[in-house]
C-alpha atoms as a PDB file:
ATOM      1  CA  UNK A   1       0.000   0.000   0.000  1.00  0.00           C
ATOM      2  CA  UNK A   2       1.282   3.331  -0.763  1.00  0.00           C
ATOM      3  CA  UNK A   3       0.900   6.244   1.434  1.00  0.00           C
ATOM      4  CA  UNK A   4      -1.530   8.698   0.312  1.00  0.00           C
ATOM      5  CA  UNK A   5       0.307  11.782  -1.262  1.00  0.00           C
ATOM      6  CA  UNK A   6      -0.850  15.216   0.286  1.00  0.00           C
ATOM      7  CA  UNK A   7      -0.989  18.570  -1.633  1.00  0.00           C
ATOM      8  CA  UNK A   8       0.196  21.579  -0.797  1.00  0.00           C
ATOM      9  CA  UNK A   9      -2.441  24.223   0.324  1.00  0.00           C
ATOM     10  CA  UNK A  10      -2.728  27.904  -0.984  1.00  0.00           C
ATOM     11  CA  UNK A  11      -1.785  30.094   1.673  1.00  0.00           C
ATOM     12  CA  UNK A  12      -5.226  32.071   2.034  1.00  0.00           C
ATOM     13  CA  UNK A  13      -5.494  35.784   0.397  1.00  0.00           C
ATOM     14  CA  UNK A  14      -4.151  38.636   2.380  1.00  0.00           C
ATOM     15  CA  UNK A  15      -7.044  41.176   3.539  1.00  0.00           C
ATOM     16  CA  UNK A  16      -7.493  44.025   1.515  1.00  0.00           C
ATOM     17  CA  UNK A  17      -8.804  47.628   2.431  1.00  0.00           C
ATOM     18  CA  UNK A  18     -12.039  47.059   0.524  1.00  0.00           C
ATOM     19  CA  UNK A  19     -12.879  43.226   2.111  1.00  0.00           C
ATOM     20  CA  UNK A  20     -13.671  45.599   5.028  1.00  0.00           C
ATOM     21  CA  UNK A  21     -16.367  47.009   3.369  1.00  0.00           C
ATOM     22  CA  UNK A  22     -20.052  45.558   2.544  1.00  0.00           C
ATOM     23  CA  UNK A  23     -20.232  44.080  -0.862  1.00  0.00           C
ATOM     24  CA  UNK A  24     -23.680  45.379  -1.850  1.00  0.00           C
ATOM     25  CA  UNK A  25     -24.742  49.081  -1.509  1.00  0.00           C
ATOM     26  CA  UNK A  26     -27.261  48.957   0.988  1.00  0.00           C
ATOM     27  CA  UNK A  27     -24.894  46.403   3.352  1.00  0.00           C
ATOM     28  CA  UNK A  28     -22.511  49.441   3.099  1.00  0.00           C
ATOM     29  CA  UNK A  29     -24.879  51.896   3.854  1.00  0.00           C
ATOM     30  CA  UNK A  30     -26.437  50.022   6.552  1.00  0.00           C
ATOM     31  CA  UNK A  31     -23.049  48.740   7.817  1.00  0.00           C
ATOM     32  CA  UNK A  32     -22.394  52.663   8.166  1.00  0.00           C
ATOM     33  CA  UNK A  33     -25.317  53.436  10.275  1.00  0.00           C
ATOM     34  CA  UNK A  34     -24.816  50.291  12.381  1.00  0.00           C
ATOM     35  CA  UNK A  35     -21.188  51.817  13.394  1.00  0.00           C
ATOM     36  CA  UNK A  36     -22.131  55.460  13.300  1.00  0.00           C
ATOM     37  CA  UNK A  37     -24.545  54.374  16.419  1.00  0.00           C
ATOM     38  CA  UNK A  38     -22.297  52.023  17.799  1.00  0.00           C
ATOM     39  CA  UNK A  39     -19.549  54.654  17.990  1.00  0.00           C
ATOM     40  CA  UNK A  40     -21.627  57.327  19.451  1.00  0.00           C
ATOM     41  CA  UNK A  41     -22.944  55.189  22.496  1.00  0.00           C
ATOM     42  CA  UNK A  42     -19.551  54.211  22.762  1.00  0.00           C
ATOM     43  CA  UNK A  43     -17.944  58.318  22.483  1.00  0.00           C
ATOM     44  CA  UNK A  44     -20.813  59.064  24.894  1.00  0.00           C
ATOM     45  CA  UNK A  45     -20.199  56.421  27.879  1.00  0.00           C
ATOM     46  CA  UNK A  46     -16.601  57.221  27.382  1.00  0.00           C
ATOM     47  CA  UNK A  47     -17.834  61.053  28.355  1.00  0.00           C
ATOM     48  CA  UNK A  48     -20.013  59.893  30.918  1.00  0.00           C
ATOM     49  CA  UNK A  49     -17.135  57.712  32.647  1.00  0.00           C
ATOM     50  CA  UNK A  50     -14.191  60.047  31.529  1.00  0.00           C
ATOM     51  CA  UNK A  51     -12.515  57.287  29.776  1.00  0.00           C
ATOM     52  CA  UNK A  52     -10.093  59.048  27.072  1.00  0.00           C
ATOM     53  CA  UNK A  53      -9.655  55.351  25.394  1.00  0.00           C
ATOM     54  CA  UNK A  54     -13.206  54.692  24.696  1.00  0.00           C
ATOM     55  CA  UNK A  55     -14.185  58.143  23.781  1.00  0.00           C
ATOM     56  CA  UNK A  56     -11.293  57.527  20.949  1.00  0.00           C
ATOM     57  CA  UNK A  57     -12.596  54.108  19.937  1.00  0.00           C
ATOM     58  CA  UNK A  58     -15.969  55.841  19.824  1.00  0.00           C
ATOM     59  CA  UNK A  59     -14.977  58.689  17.514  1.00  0.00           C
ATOM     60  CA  UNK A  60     -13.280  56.282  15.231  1.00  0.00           C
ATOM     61  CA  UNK A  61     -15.693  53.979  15.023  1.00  0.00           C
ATOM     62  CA  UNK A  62     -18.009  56.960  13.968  1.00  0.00           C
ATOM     63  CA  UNK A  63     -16.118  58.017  11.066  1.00  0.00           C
ATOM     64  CA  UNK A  64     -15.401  54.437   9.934  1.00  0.00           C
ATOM     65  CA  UNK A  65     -19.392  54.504  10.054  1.00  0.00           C
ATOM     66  CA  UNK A  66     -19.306  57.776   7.487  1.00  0.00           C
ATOM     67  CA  UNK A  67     -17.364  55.935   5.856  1.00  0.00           C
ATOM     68  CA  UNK A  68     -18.787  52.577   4.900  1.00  0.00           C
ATOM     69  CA  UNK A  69     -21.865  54.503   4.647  1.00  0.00           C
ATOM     70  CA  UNK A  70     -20.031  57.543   1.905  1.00  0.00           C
ATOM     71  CA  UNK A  71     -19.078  53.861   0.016  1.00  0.00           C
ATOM     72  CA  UNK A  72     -22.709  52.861   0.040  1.00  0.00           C
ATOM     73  CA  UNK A  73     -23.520  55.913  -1.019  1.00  0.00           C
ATOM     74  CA  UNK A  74     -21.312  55.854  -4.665  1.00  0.00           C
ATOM     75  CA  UNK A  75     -22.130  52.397  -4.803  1.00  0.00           C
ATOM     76  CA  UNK A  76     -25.498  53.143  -5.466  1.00  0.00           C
ATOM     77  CA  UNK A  77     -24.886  55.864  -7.376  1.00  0.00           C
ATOM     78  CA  UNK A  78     -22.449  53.820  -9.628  1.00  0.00           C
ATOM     79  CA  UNK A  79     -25.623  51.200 -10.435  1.00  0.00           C
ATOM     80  CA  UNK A  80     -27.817  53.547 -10.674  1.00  0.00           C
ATOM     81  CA  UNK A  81     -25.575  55.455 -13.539  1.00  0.00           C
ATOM     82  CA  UNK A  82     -24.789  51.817 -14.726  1.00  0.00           C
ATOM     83  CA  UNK A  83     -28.527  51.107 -15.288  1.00  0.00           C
ATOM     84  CA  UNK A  84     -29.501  54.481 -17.043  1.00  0.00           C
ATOM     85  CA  UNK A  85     -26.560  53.814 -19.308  1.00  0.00           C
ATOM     86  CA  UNK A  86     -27.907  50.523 -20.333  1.00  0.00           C
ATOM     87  CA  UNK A  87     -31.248  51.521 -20.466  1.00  0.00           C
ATOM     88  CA  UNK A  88     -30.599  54.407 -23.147  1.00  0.00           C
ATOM     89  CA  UNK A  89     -28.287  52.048 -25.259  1.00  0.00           C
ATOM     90  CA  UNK A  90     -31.548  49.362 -25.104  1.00  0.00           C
ATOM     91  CA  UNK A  91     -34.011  52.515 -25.974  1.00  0.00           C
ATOM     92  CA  UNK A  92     -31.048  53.148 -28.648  1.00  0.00           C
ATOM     93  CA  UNK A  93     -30.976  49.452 -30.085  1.00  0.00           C
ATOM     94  CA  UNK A  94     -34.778  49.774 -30.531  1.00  0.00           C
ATOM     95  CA  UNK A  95     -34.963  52.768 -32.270  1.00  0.00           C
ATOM     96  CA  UNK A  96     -32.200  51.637 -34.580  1.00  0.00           C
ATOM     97  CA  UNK A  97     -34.250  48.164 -35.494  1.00  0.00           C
ATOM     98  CA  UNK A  98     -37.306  49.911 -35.716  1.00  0.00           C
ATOM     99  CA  UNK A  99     -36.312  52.611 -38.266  1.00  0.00           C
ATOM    100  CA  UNK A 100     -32.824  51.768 -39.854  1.00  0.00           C
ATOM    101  CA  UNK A 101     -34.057  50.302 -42.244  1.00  0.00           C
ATOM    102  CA  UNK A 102     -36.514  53.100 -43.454  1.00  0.00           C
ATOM    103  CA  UNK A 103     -32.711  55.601 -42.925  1.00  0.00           C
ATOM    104  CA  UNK A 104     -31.219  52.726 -45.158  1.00  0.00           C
ATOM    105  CA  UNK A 105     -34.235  52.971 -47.748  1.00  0.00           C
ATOM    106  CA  UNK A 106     -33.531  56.545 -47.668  1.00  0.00           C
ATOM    107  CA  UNK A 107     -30.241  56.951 -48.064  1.00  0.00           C
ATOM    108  CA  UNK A 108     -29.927  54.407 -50.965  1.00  0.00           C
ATOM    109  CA  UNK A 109     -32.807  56.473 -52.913  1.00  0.00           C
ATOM    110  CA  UNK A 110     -31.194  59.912 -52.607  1.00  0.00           C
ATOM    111  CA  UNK A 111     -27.643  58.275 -53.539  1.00  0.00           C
ATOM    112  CA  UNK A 112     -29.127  56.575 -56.875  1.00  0.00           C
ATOM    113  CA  UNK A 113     -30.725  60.407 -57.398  1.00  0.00           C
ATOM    114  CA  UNK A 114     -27.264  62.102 -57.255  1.00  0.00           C
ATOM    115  CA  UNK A 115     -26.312  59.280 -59.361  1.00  0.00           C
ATOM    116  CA  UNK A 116     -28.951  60.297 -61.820  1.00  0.00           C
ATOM    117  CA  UNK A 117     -28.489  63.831 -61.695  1.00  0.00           C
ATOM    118  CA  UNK A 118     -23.976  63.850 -61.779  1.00  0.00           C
ATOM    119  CA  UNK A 119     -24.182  60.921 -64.158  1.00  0.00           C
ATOM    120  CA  UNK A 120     -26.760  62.275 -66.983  1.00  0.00           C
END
């Protein structure tokens, strides 16, 4: 019997600045408020209690909440840009199939009348 041959194992990917952030635009957005909130109970108890290290871990944790929720923000604003684009170049294939043909018609008849009229 032979000893079963193990393989090696991809080391796993390093974090990167945006796997902090929601994927979707409203997880951002409501990822935002969620620490927004968070970080002002925790700002405020750190008032209440004169803690200098928990006010600071409150304030932080209230911009990283503007933050996520400023991402959410474009993110939404990217798809909704994204699906106006596509919708116009739809509306724009439409009108193409519906009259190119009748531009085509056109545009052949008025060349074989300059033809007629330069070529006499």
């Amino acid at each position: 019997m032979s000893d079963p041959i193990e393989t090696p194992k991809a080391a796993p990917a390093p974090e990167t600045k945006t796997s902090e952030f929601a994927k979707t635009a409203t997880a951002a957005k409501l990822s935002g408020t969620y620490n927004e909130t968070a970080g002002f109970f925790k700002k405020f108890f750190g008032e209440l209690t004169d803690d200098t290290e928990l006010k600071k871990a409150g304030r932080n944790q209230q911009l990283l909440g503007k933050v996520h929720y400023l991402v959410g923000t474009l993110r939404e604003g990217r798809e909704l840009g994204l699906k106006k684009l596509n919708d116009t170049r739809r509306e724009s294939e439409v009108i193409c199939r519906k009259h190119g043909g009748k531009l085509l018609d056109l545009a052949s008849e008025f060349v074989d009348d300059l033809k007629k009229v330069l070529f006499k």
